[in-house]
Protein backbone atom coordinates (compact mmCIF):
# COMPACT_ATOMS: atom_id res chain seq x y z
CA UNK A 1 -37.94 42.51 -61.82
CA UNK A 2 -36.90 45.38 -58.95
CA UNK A 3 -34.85 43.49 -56.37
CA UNK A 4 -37.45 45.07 -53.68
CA UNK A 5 -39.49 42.64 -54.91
CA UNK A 6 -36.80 39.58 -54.69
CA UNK A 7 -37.36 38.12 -51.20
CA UNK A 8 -34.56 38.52 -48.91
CA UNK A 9 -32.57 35.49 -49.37
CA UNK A 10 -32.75 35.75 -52.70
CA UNK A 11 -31.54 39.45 -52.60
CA UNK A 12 -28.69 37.96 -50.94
CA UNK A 13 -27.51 35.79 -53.03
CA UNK A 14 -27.73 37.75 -55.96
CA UNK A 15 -25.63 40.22 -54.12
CA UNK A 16 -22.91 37.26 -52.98
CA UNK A 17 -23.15 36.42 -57.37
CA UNK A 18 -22.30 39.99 -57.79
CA UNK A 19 -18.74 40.04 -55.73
CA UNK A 20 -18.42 36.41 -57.81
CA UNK A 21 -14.99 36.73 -59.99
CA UNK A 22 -16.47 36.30 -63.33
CA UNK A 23 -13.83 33.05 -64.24
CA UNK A 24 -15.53 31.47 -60.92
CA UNK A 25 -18.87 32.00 -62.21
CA UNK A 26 -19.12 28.76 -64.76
CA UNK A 27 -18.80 26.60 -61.03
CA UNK A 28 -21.49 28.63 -59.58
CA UNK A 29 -23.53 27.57 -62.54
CA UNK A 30 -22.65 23.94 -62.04
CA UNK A 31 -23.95 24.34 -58.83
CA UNK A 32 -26.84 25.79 -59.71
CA UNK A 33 -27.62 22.96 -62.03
CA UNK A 34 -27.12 20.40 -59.94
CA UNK A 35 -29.55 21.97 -57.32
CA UNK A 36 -32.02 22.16 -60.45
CA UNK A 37 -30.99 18.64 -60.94
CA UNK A 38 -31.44 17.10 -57.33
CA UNK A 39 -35.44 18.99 -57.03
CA UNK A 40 -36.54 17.22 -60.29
CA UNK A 41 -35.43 13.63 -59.25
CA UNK A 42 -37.03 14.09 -55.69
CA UNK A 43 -40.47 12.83 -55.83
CA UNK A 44 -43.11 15.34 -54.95
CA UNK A 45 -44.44 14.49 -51.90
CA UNK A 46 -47.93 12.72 -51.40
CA UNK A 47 -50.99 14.74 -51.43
CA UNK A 48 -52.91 14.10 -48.41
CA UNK A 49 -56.85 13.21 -49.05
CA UNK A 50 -59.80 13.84 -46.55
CA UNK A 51 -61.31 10.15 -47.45
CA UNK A 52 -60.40 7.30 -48.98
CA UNK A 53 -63.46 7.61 -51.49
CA UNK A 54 -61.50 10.82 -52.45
CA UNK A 55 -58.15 9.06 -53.08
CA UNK A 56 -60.22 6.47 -55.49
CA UNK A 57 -61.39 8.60 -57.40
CA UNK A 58 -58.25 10.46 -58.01
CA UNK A 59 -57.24 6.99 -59.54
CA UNK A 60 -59.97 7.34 -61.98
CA UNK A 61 -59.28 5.93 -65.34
CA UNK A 62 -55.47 4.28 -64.57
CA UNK A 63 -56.20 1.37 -64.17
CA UNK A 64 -56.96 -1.51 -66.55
CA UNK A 65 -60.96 -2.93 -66.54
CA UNK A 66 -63.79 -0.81 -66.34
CA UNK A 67 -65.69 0.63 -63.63
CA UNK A 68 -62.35 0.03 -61.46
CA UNK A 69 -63.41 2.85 -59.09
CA UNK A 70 -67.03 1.67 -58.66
CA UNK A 71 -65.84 -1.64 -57.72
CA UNK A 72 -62.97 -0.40 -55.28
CA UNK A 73 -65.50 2.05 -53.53
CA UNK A 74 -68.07 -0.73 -53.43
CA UNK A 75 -65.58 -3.37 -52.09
CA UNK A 76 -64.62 -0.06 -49.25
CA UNK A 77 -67.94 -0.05 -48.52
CA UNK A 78 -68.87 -3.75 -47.93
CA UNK A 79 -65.32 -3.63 -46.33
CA UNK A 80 -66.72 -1.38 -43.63
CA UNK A 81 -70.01 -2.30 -43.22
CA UNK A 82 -68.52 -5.84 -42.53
CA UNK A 83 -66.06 -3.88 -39.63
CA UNK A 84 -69.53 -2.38 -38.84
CA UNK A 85 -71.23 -5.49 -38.07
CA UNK A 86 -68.14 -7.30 -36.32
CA UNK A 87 -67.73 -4.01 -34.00
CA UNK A 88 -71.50 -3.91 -32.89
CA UNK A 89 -71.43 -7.99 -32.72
CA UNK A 90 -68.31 -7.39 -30.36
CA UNK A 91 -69.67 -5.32 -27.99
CA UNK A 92 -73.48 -7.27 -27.70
């Protein structure tokens, strides 16, 4: 790997490891490891869904009992046809 290729920061640091006295180096790598450290226990953040029919399914097949996502997206949509019914009730 060329380091025109390296994006700048990265170009930079590499450079700064460079000018590193080589008995300092074994601290940079404890460094280094704990930054690998610290990204693996951060949860990933959530992934963002268009619909809630599209978040069910993604729980296909982790739950216990079958047809768990038929139910759920059947219960949704009594769920909102009952807010459906309430909403038009309300404004009659």
């Amino acid at each position: 790997m060329t380091l025109e290729l390296v994006p700048p920061l990265r170009k930079k640091i590499v450079e700064k490891l460079n000018h590193v006295p080589e008995d300092d180096l074994s601290e940079v790598m404890d460094f280094l490891e704990f930054l690998a450290w610290k990204a693996q226990q951060t949860p990933a953040p959530p992934v963002k869904s268009s619909s809630t029919a599209e978040v069910l399914r993604a729980l296909r097949g982790r739950g216990k009992g079958e047809r768990l996502v038929e139910r759920l997206l059947a219960a949704r949509q009594a769920d909102q046809t009952i807010d459906e019914q309430s909403h038009d009730y309300l404004r009659s």
